[in-house]
C-alpha atoms as a PDB file:
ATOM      1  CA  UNK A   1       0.000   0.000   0.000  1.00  0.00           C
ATOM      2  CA  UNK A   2       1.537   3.654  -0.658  1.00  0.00           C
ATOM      3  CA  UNK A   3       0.924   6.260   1.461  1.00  0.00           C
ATOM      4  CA  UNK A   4      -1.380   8.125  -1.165  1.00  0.00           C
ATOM      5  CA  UNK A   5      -3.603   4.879  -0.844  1.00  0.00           C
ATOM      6  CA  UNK A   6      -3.985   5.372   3.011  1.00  0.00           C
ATOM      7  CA  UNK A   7      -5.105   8.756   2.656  1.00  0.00           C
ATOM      8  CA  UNK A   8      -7.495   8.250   0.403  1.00  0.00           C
ATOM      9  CA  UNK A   9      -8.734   5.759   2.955  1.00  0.00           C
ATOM     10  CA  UNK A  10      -8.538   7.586   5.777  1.00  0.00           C
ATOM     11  CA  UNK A  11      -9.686  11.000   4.714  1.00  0.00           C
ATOM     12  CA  UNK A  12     -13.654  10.539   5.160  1.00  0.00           C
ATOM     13  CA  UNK A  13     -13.010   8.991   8.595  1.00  0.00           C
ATOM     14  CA  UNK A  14     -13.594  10.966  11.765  1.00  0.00           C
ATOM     15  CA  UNK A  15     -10.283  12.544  12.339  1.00  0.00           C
ATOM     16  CA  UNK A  16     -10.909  11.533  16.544  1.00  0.00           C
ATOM     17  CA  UNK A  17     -10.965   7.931  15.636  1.00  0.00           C
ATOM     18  CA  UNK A  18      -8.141   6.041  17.565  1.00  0.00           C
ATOM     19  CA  UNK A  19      -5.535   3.884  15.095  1.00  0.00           C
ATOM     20  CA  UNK A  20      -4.721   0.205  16.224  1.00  0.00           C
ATOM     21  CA  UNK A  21      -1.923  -2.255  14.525  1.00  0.00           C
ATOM     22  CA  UNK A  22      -2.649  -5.604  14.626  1.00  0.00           C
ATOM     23  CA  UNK A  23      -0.536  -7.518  16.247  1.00  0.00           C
ATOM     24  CA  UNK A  24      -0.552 -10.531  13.654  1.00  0.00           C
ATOM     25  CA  UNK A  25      -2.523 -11.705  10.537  1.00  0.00           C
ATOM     26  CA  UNK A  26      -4.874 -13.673  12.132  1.00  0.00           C
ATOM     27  CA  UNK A  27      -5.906 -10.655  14.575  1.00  0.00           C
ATOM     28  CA  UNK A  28      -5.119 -12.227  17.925  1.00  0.00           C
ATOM     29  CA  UNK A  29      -4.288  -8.991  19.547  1.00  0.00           C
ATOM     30  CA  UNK A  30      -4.158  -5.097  18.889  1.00  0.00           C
ATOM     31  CA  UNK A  31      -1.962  -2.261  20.026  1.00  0.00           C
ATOM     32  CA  UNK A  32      -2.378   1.983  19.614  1.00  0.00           C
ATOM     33  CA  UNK A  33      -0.327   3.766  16.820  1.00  0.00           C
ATOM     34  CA  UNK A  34       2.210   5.610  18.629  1.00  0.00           C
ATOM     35  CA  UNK A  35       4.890   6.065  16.468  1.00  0.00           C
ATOM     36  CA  UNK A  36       5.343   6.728  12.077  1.00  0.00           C
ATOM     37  CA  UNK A  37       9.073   6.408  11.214  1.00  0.00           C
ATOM     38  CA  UNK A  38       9.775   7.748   7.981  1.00  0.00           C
ATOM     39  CA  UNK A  39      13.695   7.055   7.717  1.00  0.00           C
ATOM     40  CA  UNK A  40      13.657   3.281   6.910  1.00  0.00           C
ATOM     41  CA  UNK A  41      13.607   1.628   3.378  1.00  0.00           C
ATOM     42  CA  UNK A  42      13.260  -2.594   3.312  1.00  0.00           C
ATOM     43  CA  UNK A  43      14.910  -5.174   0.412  1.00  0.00           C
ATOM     44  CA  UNK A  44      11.976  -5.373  -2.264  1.00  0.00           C
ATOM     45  CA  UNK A  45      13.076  -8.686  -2.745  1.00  0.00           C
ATOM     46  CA  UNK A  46      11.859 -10.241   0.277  1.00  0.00           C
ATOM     47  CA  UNK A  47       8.556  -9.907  -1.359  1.00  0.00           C
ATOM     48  CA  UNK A  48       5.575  -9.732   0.963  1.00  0.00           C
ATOM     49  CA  UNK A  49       6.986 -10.936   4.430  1.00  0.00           C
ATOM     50  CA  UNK A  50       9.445  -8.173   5.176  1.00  0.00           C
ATOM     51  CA  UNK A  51      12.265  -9.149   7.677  1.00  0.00           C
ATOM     52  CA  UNK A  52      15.378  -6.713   7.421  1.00  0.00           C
ATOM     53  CA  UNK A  53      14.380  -2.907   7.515  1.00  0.00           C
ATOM     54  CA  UNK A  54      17.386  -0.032   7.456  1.00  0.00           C
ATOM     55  CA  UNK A  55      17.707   3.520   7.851  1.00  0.00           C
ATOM     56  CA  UNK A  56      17.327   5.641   4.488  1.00  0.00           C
ATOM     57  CA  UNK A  57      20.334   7.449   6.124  1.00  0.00           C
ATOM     58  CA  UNK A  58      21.661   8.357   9.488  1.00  0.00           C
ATOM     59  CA  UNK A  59      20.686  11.592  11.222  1.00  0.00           C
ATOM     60  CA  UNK A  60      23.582  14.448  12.169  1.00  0.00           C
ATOM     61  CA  UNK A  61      23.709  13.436  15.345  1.00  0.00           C
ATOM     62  CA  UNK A  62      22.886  10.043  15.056  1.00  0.00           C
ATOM     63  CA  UNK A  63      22.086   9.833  19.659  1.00  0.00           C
ATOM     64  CA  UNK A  64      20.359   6.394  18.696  1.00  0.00           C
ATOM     65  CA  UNK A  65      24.030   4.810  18.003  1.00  0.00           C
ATOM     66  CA  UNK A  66      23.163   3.332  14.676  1.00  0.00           C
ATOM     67  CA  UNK A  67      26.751   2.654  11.924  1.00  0.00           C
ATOM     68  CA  UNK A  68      26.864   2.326   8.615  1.00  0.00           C
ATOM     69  CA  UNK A  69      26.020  -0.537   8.439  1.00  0.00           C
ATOM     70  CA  UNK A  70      22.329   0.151   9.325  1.00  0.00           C
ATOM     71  CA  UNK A  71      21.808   2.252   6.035  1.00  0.00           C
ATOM     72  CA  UNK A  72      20.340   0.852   3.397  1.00  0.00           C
ATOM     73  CA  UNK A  73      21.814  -0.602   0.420  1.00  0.00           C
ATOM     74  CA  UNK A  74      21.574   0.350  -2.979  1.00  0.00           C
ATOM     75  CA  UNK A  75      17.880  -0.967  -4.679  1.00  0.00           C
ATOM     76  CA  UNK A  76      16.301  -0.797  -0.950  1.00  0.00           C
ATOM     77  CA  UNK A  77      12.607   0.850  -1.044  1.00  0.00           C
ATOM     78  CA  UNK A  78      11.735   3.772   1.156  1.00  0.00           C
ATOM     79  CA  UNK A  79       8.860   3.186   3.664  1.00  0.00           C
ATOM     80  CA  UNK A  80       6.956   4.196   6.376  1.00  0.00           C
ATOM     81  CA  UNK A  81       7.096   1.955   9.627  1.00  0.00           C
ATOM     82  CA  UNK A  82       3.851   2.043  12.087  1.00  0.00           C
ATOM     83  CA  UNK A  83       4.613   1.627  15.508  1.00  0.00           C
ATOM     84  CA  UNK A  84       2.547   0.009  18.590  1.00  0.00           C
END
């Protein structure tokens, strides 16, 4: 789904509604949105299950500690990550 798609869900929605992520695909549990993290990209060729997430790029003063080696690679998509 791209974020354009969301929108266009959400917009006719009452803007007080509370967001929840399911946990899993079977919905066995739910948590609040707290968190949209808009610095990560994933491997497109994982396909649907997406296990390994990076950083688009590491901030100035990169306080969380992340290297290099948390940046994505070359041919990584950008994403948005919801967070419980």
């Amino acid at each position: 789904m791209k974020v354009i798609d969301l929108i266009q869900m959400l917009s006719d929605l009452d803007p007080e509604l509370e967001v929840l992520i399911a946990i899993d695909g079977e919905g066995n549990g739910f948590n609040k949105l707290e968190v949209i993290d808009t610095n990560m990209s994933y491997d497109p060729e994982e396909g649907n299950r997406i296990e390994s997430i990076k950083l688009r790029e590491l901030s100035p003063d990169n306080e969380e500690g992340y290297s290099p080696e948390d940046v994505a690679h070359e041919g990584w998509e950008p994403c948005v990550i919801l967070w419980p």
